[in-house]
C-alpha atoms as a PDB file:
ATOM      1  CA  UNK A   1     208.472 116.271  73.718  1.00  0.00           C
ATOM      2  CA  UNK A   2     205.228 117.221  75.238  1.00  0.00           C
ATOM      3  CA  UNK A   3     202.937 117.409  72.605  1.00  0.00           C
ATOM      4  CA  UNK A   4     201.600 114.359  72.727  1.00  0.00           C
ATOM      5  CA  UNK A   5     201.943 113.359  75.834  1.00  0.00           C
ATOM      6  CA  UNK A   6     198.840 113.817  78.270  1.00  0.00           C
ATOM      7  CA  UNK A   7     199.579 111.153  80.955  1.00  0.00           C
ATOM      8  CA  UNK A   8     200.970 113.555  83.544  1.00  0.00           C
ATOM      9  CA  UNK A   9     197.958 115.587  83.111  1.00  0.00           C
ATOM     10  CA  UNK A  10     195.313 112.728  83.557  1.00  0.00           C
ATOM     11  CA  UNK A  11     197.652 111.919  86.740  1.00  0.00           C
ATOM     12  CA  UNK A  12     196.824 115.523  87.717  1.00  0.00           C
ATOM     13  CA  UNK A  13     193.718 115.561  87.432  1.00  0.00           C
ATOM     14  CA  UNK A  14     193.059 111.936  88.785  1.00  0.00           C
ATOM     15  CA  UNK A  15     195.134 113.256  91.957  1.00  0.00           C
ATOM     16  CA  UNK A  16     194.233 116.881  92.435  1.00  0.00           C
ATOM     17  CA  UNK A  17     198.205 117.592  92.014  1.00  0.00           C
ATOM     18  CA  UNK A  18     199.221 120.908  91.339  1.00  0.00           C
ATOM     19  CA  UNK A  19     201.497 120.920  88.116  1.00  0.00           C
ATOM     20  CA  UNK A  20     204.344 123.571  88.094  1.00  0.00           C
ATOM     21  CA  UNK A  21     205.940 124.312  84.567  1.00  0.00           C
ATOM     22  CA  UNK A  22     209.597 124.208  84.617  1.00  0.00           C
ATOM     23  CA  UNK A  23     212.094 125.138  82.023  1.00  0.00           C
ATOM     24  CA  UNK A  24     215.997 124.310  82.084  1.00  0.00           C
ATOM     25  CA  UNK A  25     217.605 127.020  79.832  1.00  0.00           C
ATOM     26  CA  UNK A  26     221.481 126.529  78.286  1.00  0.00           C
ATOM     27  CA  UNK A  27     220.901 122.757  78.527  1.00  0.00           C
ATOM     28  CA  UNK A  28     221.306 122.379  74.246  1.00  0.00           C
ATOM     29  CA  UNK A  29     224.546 124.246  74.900  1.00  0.00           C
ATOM     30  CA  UNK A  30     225.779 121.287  77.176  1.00  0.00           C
ATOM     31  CA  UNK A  31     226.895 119.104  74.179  1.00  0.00           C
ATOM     32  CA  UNK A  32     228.313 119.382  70.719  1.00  0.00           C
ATOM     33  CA  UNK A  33     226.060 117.620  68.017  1.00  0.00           C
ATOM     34  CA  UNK A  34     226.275 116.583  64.594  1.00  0.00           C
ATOM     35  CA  UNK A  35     224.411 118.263  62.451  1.00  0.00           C
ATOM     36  CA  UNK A  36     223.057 115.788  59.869  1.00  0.00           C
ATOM     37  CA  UNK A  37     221.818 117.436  56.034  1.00  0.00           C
ATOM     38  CA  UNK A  38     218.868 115.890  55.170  1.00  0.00           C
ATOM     39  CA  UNK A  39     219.741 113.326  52.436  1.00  0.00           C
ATOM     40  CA  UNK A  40     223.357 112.254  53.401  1.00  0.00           C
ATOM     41  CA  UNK A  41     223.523 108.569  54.398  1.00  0.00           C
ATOM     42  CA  UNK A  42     223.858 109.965  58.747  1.00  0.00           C
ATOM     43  CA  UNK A  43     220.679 111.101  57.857  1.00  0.00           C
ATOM     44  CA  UNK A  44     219.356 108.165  56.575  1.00  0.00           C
ATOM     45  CA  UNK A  45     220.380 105.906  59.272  1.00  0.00           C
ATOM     46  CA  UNK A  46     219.314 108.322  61.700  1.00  0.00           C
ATOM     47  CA  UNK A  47     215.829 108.454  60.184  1.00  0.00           C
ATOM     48  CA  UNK A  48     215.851 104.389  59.929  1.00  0.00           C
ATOM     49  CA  UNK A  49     216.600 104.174  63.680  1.00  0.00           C
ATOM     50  CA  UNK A  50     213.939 106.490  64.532  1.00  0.00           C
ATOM     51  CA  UNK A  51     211.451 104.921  62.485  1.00  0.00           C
ATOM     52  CA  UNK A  52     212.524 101.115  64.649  1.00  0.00           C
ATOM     53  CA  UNK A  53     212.637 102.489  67.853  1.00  0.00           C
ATOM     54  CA  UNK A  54     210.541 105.779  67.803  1.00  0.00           C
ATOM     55  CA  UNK A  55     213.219 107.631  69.217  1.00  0.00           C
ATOM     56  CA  UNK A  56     216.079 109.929  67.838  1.00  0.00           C
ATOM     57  CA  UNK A  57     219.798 109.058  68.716  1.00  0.00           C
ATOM     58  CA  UNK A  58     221.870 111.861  68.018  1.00  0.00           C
ATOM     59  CA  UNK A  59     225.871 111.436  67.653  1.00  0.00           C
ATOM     60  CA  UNK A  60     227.443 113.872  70.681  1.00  0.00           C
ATOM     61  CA  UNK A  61     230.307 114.848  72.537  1.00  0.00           C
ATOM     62  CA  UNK A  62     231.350 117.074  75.557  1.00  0.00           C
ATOM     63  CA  UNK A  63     234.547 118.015  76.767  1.00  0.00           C
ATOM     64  CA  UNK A  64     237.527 116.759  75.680  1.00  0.00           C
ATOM     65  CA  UNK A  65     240.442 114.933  77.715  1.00  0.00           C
ATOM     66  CA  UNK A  66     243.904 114.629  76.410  1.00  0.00           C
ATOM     67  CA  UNK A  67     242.619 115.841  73.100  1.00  0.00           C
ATOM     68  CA  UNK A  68     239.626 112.907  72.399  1.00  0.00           C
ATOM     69  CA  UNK A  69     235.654 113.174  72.649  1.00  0.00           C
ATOM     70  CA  UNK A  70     233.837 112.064  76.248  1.00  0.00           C
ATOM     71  CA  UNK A  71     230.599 112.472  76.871  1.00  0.00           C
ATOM     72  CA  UNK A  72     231.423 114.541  79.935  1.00  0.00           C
ATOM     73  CA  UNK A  73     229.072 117.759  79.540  1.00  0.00           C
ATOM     74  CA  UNK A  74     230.905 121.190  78.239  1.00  0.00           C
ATOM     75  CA  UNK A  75     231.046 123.896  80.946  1.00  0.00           C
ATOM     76  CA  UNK A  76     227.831 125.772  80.295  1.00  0.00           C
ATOM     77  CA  UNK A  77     225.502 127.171  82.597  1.00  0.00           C
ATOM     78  CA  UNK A  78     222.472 126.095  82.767  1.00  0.00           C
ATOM     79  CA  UNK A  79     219.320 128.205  84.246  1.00  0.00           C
ATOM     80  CA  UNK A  80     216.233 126.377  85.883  1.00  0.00           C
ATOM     81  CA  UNK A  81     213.104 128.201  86.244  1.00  0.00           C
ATOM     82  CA  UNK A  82     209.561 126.967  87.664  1.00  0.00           C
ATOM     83  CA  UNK A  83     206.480 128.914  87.211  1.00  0.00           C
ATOM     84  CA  UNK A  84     203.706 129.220  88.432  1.00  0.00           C
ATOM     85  CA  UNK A  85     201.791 126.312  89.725  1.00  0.00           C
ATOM     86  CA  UNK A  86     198.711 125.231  88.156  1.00  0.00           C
ATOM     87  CA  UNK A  87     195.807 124.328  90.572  1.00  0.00           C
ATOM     88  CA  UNK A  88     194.037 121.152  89.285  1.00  0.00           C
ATOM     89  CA  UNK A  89     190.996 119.918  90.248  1.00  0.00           C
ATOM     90  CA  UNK A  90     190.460 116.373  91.113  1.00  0.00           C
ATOM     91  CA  UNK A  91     188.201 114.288  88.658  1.00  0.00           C
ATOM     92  CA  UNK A  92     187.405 110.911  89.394  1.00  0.00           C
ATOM     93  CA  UNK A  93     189.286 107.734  87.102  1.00  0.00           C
ATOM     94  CA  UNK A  94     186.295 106.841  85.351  1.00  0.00           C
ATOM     95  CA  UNK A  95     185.634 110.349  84.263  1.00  0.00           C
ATOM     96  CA  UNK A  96     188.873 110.903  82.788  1.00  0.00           C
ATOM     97  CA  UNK A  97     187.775 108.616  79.771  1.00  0.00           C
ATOM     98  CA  UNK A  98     184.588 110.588  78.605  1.00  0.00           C
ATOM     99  CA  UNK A  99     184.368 113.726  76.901  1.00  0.00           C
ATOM    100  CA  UNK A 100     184.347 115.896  79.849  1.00  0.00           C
ATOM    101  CA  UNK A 101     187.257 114.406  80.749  1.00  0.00           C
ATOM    102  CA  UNK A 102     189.128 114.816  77.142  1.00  0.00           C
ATOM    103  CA  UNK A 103     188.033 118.224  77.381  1.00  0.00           C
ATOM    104  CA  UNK A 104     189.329 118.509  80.871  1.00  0.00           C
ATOM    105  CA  UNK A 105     193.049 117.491  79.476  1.00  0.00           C
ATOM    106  CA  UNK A 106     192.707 119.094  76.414  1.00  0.00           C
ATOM    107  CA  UNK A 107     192.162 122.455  78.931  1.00  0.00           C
ATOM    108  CA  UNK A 108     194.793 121.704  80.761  1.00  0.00           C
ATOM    109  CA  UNK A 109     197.347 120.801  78.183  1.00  0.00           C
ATOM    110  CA  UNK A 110     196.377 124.271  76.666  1.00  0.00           C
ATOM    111  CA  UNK A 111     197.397 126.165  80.075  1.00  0.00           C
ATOM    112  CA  UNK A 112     200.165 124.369  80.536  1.00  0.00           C
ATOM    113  CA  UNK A 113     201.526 125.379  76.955  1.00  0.00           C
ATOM    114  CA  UNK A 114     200.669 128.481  77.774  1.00  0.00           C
ATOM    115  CA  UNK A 115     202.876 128.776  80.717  1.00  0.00           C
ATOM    116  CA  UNK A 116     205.803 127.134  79.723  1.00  0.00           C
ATOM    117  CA  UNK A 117     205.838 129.926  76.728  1.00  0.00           C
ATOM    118  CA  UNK A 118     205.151 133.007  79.267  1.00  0.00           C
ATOM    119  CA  UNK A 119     207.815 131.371  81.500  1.00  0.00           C
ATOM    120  CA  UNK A 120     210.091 131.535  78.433  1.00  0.00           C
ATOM    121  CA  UNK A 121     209.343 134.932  77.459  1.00  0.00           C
ATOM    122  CA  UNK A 122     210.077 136.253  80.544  1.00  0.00           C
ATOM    123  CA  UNK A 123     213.463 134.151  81.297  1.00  0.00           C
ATOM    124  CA  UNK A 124     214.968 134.215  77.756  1.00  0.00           C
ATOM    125  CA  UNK A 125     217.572 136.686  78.379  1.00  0.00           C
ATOM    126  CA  UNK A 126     219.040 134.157  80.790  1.00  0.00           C
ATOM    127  CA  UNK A 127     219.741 132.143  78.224  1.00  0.00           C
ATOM    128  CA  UNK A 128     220.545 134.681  75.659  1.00  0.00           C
ATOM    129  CA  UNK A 129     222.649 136.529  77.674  1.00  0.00           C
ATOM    130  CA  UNK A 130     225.450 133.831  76.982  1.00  0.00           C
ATOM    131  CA  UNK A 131     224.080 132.513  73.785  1.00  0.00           C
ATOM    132  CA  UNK A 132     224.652 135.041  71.357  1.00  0.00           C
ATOM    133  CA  UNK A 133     222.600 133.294  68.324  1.00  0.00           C
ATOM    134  CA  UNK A 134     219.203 132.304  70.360  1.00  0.00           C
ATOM    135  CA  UNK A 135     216.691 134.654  68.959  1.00  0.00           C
ATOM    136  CA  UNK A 136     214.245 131.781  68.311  1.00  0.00           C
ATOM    137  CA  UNK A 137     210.742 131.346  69.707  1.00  0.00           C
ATOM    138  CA  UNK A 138     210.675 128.358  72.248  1.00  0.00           C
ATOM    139  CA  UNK A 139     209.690 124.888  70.409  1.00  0.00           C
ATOM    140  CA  UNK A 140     206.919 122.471  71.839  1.00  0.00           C
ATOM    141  CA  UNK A 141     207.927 119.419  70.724  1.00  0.00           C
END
């Protein structure tokens, strides 16, 4: 859900914070979802929702108790890893809104990217290790 966000990066740079990529792997595995064909009328509600409040709302479910639904989260594990961090140099406010600035995020953005999917390479067999089906590439959203 990054990809077109840049605020935490312009915070960055305005600050001279460090940013530290972090990746939570097993968390999809958490929750049992419906999986909506394209077409059906689910589908179509889902997509009308979406399109009024620019958000998804998936229909979910955990763990059950006494044989019905909760949204208590399945018994998964669930692996955190944090990279490295990513010095940032501080730019001033003003600058951030010129093209040097732009460029600046746009630069950043890219390493960032970069290092979420070299965390992931290296840390997938966390994840894969008790997920049998993952052999996909990570997903920047």
């Amino acid at each position: 859900m990054i990809k077109r966000r840049r605020g935490f990066l312009k915070v960055a740079l305005n600050q001279g914070a460090a940013l530290v990529p972090v990746l939570a792997l097993g968390e999809t595995d958490t929750y049992n979802v419906v999986r909506m064909l394209p077409g059906s009328l689910l589908w179509k509600l889902q997509r009308s929702l979406e399109d009024m409040l620019g958000i998804t709302i998936p229909i979910f479910w955990g763990r059950k108790m006494l044989g019905i639904p909760t949204i208590m989260p399945l018994r998964k594990p669930i692996h955190c890893v944090m990279g490295r961090p990513i010095v940032v140099e501080k730019m001033e406010q003003g600058g951030l809104n010129s093209a040097k600035g732009k460029e600046a995020v746009d630069r950043l953005y890219q390493e960032y990217i970069a290092e979420l999917n070299k965390l992931y390479d290296e840390n997938r067999c966390l994840w894969e290790a008790t997920n049998t089906k993952c052999t996909k590439e990570i997903k920047i959203l």
